[in-house]
Each structure stands twice: as structure tokens, then as C-alpha cells.
C-alpha atoms as a PDB file:
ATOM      1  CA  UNK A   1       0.000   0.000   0.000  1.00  0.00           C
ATOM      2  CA  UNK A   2       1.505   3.207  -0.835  1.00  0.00           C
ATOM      3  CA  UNK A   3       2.460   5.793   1.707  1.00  0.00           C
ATOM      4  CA  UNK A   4       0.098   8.694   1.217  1.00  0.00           C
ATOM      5  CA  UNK A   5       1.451  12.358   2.194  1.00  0.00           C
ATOM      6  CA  UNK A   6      -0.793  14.323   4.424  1.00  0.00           C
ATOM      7  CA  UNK A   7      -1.060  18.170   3.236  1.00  0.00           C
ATOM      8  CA  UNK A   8      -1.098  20.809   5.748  1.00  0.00           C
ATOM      9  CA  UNK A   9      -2.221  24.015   5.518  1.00  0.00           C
ATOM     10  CA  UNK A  10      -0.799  26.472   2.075  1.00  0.00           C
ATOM     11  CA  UNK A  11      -0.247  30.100   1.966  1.00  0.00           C
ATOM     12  CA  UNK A  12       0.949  31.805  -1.314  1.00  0.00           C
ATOM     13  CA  UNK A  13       1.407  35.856  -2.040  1.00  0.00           C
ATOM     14  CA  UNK A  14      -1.291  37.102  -4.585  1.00  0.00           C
ATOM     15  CA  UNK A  15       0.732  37.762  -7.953  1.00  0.00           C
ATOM     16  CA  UNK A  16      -1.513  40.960  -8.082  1.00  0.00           C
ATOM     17  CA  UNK A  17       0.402  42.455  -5.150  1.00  0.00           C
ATOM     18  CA  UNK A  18      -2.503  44.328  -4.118  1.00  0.00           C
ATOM     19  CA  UNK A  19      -1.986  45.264  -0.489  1.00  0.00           C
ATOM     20  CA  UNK A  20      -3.561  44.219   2.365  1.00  0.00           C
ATOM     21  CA  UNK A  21      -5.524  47.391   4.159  1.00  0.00           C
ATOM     22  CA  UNK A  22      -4.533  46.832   7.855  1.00  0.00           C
ATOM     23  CA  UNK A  23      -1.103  45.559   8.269  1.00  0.00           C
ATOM     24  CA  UNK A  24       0.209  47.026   4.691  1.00  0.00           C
ATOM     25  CA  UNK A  25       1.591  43.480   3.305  1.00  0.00           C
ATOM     26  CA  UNK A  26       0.983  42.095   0.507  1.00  0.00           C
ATOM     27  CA  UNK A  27      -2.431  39.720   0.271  1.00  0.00           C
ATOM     28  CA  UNK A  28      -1.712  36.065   0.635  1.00  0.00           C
ATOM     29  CA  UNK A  29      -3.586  33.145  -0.776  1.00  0.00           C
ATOM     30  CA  UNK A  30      -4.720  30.386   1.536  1.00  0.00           C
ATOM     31  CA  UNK A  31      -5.373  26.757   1.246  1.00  0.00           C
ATOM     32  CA  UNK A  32      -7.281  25.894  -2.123  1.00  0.00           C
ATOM     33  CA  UNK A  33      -7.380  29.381  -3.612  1.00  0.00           C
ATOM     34  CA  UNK A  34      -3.730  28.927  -3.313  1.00  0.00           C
ATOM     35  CA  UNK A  35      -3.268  25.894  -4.949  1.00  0.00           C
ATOM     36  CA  UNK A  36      -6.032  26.846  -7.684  1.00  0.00           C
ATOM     37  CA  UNK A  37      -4.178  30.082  -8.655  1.00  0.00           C
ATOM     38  CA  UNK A  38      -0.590  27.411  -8.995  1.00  0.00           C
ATOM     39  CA  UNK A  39      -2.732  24.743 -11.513  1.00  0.00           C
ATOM     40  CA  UNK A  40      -3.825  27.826 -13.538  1.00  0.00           C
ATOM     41  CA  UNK A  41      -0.193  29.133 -13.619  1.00  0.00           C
ATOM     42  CA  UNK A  42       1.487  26.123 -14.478  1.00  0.00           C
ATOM     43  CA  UNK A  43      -0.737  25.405 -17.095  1.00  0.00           C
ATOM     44  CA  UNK A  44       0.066  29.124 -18.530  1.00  0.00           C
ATOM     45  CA  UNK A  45       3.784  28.770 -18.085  1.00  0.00           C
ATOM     46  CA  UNK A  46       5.288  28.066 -21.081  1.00  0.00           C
ATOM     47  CA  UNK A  47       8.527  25.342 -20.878  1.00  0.00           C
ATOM     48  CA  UNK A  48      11.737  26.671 -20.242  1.00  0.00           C
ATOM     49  CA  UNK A  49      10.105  30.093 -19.290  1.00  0.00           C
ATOM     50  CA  UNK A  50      11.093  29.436 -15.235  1.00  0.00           C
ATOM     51  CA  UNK A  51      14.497  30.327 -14.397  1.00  0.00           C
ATOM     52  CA  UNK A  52      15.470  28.059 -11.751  1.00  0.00           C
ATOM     53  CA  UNK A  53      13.473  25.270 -12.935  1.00  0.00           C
ATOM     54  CA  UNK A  54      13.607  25.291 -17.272  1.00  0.00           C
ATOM     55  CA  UNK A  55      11.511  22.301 -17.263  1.00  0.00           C
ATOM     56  CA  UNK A  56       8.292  23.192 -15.368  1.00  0.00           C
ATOM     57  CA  UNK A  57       5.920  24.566 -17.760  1.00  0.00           C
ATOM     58  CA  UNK A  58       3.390  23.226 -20.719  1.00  0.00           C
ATOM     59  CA  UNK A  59       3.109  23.992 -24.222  1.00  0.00           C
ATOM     60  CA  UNK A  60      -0.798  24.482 -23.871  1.00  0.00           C
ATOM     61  CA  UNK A  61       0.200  28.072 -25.841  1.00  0.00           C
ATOM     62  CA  UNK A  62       1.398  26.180 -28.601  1.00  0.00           C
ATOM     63  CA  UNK A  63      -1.975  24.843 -29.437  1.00  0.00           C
ATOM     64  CA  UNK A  64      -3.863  28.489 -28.814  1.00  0.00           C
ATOM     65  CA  UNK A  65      -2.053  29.702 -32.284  1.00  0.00           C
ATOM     66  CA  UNK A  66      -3.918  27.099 -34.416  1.00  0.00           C
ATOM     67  CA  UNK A  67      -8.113  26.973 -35.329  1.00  0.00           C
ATOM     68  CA  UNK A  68     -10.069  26.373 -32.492  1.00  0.00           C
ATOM     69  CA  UNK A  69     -11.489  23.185 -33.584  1.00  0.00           C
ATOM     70  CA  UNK A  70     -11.669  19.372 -32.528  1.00  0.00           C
ATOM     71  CA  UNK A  71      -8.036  18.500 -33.568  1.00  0.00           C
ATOM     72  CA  UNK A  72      -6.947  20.238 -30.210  1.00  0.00           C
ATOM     73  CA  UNK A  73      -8.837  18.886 -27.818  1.00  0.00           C
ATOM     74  CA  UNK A  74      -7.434  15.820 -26.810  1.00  0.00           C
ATOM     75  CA  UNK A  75      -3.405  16.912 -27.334  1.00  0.00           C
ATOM     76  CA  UNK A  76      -4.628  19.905 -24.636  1.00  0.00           C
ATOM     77  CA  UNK A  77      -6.172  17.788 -22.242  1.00  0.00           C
ATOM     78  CA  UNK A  78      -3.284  15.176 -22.403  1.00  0.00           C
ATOM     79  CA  UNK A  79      -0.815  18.515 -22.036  1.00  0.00           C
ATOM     80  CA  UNK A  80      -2.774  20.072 -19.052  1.00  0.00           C
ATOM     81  CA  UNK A  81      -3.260  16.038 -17.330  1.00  0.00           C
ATOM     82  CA  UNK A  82       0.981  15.870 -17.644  1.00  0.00           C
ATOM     83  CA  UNK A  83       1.730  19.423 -16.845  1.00  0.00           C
ATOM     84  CA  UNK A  84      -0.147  18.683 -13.457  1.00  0.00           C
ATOM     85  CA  UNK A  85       0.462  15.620 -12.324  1.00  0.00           C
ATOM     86  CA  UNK A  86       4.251  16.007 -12.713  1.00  0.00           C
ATOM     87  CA  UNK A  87       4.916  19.414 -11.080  1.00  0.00           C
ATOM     88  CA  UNK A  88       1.973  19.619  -8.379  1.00  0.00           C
ATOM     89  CA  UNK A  89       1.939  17.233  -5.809  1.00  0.00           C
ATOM     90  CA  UNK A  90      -0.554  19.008  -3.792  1.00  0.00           C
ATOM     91  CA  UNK A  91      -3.664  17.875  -6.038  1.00  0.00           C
ATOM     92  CA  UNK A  92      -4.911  14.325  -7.230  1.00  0.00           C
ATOM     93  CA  UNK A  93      -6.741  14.988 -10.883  1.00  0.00           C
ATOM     94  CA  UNK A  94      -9.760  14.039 -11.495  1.00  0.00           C
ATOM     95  CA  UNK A  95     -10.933  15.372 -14.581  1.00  0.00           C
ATOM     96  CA  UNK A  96      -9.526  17.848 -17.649  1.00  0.00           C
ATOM     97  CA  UNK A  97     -12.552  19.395 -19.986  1.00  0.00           C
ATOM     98  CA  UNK A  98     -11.886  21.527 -22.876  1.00  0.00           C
ATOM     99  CA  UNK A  99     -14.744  23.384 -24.375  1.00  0.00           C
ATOM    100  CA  UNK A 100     -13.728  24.623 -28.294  1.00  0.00           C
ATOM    101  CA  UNK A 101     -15.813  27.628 -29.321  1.00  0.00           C
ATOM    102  CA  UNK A 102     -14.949  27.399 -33.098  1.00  0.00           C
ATOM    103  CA  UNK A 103     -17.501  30.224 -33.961  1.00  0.00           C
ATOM    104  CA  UNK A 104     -15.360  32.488 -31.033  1.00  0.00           C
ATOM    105  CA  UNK A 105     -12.144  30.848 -31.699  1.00  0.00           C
ATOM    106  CA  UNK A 106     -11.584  30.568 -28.240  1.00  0.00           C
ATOM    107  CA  UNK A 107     -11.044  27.439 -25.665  1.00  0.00           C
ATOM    108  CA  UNK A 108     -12.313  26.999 -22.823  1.00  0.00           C
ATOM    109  CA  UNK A 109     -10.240  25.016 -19.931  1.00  0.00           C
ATOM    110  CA  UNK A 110     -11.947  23.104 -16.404  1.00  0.00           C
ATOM    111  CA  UNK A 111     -10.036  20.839 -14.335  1.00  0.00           C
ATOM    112  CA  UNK A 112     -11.400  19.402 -11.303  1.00  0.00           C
ATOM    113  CA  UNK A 113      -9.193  18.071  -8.253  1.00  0.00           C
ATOM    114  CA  UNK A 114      -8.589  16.851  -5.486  1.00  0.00           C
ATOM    115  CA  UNK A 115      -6.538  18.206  -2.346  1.00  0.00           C
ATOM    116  CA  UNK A 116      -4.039  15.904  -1.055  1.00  0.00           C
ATOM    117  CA  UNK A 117      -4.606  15.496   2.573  1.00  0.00           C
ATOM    118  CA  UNK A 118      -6.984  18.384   3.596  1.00  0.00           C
ATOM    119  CA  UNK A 119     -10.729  17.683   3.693  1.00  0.00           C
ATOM    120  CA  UNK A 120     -11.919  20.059   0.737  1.00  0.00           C
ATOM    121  CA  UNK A 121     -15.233  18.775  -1.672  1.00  0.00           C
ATOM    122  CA  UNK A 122     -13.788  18.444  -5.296  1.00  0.00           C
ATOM    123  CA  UNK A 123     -12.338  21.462  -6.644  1.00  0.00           C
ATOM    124  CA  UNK A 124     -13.059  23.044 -10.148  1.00  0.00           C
ATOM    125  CA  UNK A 125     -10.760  26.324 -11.693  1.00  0.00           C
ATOM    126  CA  UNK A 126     -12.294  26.959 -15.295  1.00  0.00           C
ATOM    127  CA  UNK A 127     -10.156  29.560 -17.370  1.00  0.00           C
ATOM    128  CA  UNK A 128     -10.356  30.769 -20.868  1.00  0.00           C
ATOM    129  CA  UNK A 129      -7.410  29.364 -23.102  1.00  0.00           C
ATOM    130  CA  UNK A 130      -6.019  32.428 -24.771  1.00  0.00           C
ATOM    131  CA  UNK A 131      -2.876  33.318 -26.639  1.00  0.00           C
ATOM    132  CA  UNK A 132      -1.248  36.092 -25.688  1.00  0.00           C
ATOM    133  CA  UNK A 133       1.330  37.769 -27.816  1.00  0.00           C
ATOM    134  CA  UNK A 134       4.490  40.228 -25.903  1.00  0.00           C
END
């Protein structure tokens, strides 16, 4: 039987840096609104674009420069399921959906989880799939 980790509580700075109106600090994420704002950012990052770490990252963006149509479903879903369960321990997936609006051209991204060890219902982060362009 394998050794499960128990999770204990998670605390992240909001990348916003909006500050907090009583003690002046920056606002910090807690628990699963931390760990939902780290799936949507790894599955943003682009490979190599870390410093430290050149291999965390997807190439979700690579896909976002093509039609929106069928064809990129499944390679996005199999993208987003690796990109996660590689480089974040904190979640066990459950399910990757990707919505293609053709007529928009846009996609449309939900993943549900998991929390490893804390006793949170299933958790859902949708986002909208978009390429951006520096």
C-alpha cells in the first residue's frame, strides 16, 4: 500500500500584489485558492520560461495559435493532465474538460481536483485558453 502524504495548511502571495488594508503586506492566498491560482499558472507557463526550474511549464500556448477546432482537444487535455500531475503534488486529478468555441475561436479550460490530505469537496478552476502575444 503506498504511503500517502498528508497536506497541511498552504499560503501563497497574490501575484496581483494588491496590499492588504490593515497591516500594509501584501495579500496572501490560503489553502485551495492557493493551490487553484498554482494549476492555472502552471498550465500558462510556457517550458523553459522558469528560471530556476527550465523544465516546469506546458506547451498548452502552442496549441492556442492554431483553429479552435476538434483537432486540439485531446493533445490539450493530455498537455494540461501531464503538466499537473508532474509538477503539483498538492492535487490528485480528477478530470480535464476543454470546451472549443470554433464560432469564437476561443477554448475553454476546467479541471477538477482533489486536495491531497486536507478535507476540501472536489475542486473546479475553469479559465479561458487564450494566446497572448508580448
Amino acid at each position: 500500500m503506498p504511503l500517502e502524504s498528508v497536506s497541511r495548511a498552504f499560503k501563497d502571495i497574490s501575484l496581483s500584489f494588491k496590499r492588504n488594508p490593515v497591516t500594509n503586506d501584501t495579500i496572501a492566498l490560503r489553502n485551495e485558492d492557493a493551490i487553484k491560482k498554482a494549476v492555472v499558472n502552471l498550465v500558462r507557463t510556457k517550458v523553459g520560461e522558469r528560471f530556476f526550474n527550465p523544465l516546469i511549464g506546458s506547451r498548452v500556448e502552442d496549441y492556442l495559435f492554431e483553429l479552435a477546432d476538434d483537432t486540439v482537444e485531446e493533445p490539450l487535455k493530455i498537455e494540461i493532465r501531464d503538466v499537473i500531475s508532474n509538477f503539483e503534488p498538492r492535487v490528485v486529478l480528477r478530470n480535464v474538460t476543454i470546451d472549443v468555441d470554433s464560432q469564437d475561436n476561443a477554448i475553454y479550460a476546467s479541471i477538477s481536483y482533489d486536495i491531497v490530505g486536507l478535507e476540501f469537496s472536489l475542486q473546479e478552476v475553469s479559465f479561458v485558453l487564450q494566446p497572448t502575444r508580448y
